[in-house]
PDB file of N, CA and C in Angstrom:
ATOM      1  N   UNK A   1      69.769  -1.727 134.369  1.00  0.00           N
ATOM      2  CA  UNK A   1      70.159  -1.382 135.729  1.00  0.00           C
ATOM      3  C   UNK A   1      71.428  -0.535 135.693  1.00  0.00           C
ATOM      4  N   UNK A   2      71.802   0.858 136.402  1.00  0.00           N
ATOM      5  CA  UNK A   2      72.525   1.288 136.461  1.00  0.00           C
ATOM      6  C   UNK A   2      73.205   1.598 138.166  1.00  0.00           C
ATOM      7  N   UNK A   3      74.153   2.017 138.174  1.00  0.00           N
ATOM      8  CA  UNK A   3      74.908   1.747 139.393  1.00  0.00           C
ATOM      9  C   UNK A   3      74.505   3.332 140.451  1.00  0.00           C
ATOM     10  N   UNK A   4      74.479   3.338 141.420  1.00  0.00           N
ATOM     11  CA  UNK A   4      73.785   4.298 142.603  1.00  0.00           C
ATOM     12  C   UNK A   4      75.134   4.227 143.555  1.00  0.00           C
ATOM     13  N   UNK A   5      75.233   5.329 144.340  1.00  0.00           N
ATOM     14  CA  UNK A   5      75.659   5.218 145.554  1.00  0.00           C
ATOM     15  C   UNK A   5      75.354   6.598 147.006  1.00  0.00           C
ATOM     16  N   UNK A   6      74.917   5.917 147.661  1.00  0.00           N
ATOM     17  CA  UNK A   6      74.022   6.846 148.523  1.00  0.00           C
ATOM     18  C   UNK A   6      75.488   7.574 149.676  1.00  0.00           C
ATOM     19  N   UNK A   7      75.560   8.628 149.698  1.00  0.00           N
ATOM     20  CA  UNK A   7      76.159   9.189 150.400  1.00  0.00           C
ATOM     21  C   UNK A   7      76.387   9.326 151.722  1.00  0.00           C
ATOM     22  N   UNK A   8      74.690   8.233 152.623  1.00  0.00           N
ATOM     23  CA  UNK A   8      74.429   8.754 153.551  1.00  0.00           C
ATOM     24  C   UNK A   8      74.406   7.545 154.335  1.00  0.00           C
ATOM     25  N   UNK A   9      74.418   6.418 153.624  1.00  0.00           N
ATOM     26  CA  UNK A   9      74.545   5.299 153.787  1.00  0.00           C
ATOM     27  C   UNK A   9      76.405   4.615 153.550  1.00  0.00           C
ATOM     28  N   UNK A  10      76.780   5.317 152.223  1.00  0.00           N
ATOM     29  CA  UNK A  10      78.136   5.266 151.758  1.00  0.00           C
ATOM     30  C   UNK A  10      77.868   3.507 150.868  1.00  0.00           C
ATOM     31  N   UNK A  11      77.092   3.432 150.238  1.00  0.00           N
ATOM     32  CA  UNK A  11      77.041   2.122 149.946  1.00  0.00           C
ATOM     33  C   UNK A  11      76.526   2.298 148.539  1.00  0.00           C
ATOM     34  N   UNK A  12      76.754   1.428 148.015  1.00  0.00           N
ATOM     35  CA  UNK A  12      76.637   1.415 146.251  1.00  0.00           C
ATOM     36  C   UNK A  12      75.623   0.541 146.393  1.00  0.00           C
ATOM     37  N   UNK A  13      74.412   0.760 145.247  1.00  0.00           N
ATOM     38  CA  UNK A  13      73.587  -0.352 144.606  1.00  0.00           C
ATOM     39  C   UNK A  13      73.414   0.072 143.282  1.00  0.00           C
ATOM     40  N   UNK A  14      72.728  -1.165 142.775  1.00  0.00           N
ATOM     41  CA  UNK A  14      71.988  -1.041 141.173  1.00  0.00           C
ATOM     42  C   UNK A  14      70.420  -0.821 141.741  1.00  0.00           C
ATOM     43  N   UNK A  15      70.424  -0.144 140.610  1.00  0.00           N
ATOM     44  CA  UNK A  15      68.749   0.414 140.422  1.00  0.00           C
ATOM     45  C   UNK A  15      67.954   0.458 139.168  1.00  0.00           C
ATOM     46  N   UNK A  16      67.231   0.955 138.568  1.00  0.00           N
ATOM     47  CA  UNK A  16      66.550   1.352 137.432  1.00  0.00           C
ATOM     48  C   UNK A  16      66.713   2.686 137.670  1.00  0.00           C
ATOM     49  N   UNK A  17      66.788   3.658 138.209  1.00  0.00           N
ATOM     50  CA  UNK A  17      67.008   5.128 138.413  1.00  0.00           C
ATOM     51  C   UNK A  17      65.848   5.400 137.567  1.00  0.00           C
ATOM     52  N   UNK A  18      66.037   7.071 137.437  1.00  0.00           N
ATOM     53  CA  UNK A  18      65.155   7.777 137.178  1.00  0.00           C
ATOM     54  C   UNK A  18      65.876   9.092 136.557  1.00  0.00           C
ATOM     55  N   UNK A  19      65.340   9.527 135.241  1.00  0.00           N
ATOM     56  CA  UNK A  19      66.375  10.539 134.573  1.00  0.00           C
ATOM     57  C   UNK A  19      65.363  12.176 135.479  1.00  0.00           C
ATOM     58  N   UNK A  20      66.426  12.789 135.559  1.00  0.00           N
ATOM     59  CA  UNK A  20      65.998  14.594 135.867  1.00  0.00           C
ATOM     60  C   UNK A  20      66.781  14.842 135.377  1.00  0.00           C
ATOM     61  N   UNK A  21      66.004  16.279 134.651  1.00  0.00           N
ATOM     62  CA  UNK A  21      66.886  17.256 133.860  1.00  0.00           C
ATOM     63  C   UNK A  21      66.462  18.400 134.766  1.00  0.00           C
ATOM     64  N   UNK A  22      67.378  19.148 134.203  1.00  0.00           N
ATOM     65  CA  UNK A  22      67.419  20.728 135.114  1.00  0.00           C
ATOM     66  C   UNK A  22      68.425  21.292 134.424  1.00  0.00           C
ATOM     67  N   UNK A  23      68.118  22.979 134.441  1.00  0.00           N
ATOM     68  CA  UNK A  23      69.083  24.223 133.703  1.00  0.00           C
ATOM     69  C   UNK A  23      70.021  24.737 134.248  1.00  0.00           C
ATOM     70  N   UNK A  24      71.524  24.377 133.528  1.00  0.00           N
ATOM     71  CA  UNK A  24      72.527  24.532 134.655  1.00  0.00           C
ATOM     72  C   UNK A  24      72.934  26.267 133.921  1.00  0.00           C
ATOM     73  N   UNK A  25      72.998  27.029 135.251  1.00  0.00           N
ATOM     74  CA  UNK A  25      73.245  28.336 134.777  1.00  0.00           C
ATOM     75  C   UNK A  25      74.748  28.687 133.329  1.00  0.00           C
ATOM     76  N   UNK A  26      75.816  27.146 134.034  1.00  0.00           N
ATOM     77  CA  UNK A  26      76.583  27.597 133.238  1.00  0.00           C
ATOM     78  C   UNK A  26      76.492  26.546 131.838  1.00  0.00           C
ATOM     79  N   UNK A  27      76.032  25.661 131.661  1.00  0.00           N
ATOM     80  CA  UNK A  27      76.029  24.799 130.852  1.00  0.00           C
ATOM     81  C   UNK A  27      74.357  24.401 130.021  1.00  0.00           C
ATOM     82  N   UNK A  28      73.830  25.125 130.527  1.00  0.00           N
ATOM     83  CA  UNK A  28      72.347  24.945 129.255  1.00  0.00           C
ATOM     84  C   UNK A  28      71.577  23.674 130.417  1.00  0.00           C
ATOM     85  N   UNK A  29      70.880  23.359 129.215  1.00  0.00           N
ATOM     86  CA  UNK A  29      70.057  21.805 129.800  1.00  0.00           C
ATOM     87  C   UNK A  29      70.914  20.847 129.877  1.00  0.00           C
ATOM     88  N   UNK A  30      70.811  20.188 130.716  1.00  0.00           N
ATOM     89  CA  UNK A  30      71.499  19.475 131.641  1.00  0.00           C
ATOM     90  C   UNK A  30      70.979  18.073 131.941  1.00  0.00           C
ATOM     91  N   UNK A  31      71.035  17.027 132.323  1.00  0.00           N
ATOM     92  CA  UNK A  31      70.411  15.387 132.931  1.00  0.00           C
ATOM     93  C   UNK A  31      71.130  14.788 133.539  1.00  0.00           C
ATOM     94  N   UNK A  32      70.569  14.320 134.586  1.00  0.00           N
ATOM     95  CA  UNK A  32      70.995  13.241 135.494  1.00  0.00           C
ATOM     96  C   UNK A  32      70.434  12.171 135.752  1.00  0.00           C
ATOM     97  N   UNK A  33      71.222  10.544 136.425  1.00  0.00           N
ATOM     98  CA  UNK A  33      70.280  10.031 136.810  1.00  0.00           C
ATOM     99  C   UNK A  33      70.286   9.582 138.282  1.00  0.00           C
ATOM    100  N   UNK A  34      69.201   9.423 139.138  1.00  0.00           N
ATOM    101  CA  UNK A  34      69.138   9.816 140.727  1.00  0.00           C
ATOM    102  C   UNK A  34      68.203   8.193 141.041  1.00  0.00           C
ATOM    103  N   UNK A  35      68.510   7.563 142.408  1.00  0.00           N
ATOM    104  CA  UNK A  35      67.197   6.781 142.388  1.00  0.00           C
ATOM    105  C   UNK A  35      67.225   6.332 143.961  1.00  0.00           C
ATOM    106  N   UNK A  36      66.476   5.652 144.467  1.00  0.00           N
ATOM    107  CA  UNK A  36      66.514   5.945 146.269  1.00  0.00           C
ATOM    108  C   UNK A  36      67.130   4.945 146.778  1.00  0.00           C
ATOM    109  N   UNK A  37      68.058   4.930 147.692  1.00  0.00           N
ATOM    110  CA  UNK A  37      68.732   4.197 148.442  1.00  0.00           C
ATOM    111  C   UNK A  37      67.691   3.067 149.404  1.00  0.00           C
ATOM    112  N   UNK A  38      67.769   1.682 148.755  1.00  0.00           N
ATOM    113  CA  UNK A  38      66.852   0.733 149.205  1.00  0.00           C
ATOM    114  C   UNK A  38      66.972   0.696 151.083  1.00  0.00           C
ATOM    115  N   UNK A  39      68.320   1.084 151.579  1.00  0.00           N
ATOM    116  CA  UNK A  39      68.607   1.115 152.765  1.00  0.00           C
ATOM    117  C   UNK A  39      68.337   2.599 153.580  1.00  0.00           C
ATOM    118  N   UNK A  40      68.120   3.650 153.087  1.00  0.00           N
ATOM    119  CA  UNK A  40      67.854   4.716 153.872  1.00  0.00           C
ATOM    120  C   UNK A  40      66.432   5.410 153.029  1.00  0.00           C
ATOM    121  N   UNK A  41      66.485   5.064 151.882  1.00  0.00           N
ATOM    122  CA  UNK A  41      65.165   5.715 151.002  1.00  0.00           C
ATOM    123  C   UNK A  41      65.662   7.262 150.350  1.00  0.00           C
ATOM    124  N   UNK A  42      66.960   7.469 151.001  1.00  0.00           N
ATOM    125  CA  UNK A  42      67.161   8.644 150.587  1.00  0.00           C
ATOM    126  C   UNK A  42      67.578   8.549 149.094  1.00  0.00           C
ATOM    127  N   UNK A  43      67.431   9.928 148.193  1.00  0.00           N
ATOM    128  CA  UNK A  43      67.890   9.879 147.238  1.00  0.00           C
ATOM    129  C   UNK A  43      69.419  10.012 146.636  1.00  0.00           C
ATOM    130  N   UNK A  44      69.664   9.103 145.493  1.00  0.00           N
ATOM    131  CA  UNK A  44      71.235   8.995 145.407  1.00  0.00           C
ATOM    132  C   UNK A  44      71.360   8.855 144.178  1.00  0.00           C
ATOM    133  N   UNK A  45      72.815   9.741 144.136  1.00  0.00           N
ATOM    134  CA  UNK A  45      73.308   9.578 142.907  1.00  0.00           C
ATOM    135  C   UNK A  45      74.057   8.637 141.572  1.00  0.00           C
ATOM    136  N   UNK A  46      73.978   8.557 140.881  1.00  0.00           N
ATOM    137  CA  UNK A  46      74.486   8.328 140.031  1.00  0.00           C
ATOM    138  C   UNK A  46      75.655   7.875 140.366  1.00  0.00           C
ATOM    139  N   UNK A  47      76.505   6.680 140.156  1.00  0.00           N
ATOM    140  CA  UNK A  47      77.856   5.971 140.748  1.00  0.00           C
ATOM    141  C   UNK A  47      78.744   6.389 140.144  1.00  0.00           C
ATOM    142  N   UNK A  48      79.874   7.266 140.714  1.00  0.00           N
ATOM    143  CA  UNK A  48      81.138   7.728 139.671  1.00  0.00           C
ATOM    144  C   UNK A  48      82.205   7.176 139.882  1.00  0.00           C
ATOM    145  N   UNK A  49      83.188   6.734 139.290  1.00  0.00           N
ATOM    146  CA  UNK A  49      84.681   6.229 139.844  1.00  0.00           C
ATOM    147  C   UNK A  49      85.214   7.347 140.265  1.00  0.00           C
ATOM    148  N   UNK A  50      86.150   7.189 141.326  1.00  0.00           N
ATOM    149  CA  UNK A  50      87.046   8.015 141.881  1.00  0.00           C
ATOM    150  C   UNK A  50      88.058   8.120 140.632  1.00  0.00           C
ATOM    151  N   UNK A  51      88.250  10.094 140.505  1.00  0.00           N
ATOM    152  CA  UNK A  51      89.470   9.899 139.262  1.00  0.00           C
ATOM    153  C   UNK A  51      91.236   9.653 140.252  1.00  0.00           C
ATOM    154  N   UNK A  52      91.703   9.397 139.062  1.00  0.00           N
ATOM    155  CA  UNK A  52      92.958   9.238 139.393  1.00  0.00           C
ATOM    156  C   UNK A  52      93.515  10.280 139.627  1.00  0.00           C
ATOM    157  N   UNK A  53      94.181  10.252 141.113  1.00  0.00           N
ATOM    158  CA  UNK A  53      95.160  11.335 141.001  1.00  0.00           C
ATOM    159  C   UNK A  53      95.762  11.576 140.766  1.00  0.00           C
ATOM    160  N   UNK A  54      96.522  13.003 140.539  1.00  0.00           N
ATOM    161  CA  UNK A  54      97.604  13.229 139.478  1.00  0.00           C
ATOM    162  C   UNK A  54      98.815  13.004 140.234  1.00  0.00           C
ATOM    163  N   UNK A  55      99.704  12.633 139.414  1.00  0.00           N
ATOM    164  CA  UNK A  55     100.684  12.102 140.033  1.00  0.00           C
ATOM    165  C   UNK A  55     101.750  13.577 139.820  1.00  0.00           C
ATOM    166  N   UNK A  56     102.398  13.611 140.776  1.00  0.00           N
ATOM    167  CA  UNK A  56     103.262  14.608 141.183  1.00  0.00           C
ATOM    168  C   UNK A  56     103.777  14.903 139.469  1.00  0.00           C
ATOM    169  N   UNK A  57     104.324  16.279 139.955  1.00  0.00           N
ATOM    170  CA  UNK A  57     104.886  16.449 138.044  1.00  0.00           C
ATOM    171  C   UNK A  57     106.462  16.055 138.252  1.00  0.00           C
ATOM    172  N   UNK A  58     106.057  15.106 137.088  1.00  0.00           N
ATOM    173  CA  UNK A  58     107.468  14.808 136.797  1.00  0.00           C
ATOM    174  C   UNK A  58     108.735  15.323 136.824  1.00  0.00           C
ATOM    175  N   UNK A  59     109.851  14.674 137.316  1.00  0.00           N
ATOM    176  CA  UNK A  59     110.957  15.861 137.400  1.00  0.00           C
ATOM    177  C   UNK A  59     111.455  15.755 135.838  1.00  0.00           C
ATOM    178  N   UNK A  60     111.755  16.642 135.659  1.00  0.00           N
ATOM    179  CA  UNK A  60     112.430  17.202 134.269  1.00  0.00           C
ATOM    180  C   UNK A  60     113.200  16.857 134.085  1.00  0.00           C
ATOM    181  N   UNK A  61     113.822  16.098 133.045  1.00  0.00           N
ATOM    182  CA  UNK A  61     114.960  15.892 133.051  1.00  0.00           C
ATOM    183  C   UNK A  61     116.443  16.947 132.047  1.00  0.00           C
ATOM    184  N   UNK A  62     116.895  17.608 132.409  1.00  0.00           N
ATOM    185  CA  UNK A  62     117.362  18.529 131.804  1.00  0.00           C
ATOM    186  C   UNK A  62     117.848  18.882 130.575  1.00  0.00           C
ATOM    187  N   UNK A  63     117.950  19.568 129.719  1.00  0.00           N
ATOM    188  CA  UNK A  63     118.497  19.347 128.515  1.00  0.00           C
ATOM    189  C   UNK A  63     119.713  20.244 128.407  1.00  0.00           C
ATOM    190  N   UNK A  64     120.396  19.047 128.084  1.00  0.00           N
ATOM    191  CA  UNK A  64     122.083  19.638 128.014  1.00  0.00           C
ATOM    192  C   UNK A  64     122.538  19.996 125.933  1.00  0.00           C
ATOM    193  N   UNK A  65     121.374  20.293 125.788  1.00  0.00           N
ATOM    194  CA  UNK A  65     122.221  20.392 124.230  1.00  0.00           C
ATOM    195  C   UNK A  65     121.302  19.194 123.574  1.00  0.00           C
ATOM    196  N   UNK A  66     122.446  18.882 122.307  1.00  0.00           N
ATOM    197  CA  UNK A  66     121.716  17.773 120.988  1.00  0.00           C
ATOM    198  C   UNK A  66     122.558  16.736 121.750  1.00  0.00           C
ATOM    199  N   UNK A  67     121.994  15.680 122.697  1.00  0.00           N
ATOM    200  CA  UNK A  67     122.817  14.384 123.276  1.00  0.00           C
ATOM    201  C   UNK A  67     123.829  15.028 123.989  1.00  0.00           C
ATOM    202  N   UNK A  68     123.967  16.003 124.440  1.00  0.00           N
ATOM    203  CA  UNK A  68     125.891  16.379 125.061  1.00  0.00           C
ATOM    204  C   UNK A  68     125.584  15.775 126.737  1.00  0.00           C
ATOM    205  N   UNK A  69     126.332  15.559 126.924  1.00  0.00           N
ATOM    206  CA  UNK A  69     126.190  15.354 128.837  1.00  0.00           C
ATOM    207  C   UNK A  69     125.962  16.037 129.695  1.00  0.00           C
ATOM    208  N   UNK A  70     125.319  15.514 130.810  1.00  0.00           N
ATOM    209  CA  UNK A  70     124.792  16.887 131.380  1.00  0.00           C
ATOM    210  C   UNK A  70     125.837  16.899 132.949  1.00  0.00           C
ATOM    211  N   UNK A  71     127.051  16.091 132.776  1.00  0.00           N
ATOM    212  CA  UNK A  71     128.081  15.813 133.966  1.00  0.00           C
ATOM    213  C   UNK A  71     128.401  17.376 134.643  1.00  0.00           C
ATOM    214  N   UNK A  72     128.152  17.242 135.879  1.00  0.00           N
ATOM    215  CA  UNK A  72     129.046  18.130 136.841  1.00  0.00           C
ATOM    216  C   UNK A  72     128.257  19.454 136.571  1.00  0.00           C
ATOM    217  N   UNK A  73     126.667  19.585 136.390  1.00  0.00           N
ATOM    218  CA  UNK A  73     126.047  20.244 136.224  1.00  0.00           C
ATOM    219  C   UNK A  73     125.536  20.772 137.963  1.00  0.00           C
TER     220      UNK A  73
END
C-alpha cells in the first residue's frame, strides 16, 4: 500500500496505485504512481511531503581578520 492524496478532495489515503510511465520531454522515460480517490473517484497522486522551507539566509557574520575584533565596526 502506498500513500495518495487527491487534490480535489484535499485528503490523503492508502491505495495499491497503479504505475504510468510517460516521456518527459526533458528527462527521458519517466514513472509515476496515480490511483483513484475512494471519495471523489477522481484520479490522484502520489503523496509528497511538503519540503522545508528555506530559511532566510543567514546573516553573515563578518570577518574581522585571523580572531581580531570586529568592535566599533
Amino acid at each position: 500500500m502506498m500513500k495518495f492524496y487527491c487534490n480535489t478532495c484535499r485528503k490523503e489515503f492508502d491505495a495499491q496505485g497503479r504505475k504510468e510511465e510517460f516521456i518527459s520531454p526533458v528527462y527521458g522515460p519517466c514513472s509515476h504512481y496515480v490511483a483513484d480517490c475512494p471519495d471523489c473517484g477522481r484520479e490522484s497522486s502520489e503523496y509528497r511531503a511538503p519540503k522545508a522551507s528555506r530559511p532566510e539566509q543567514a546573516q553573515e557574520v563578518p570577518s574581522c581578520g585571523m580572531g581580531g575584533c570586529c568592535c566599533g565596526m
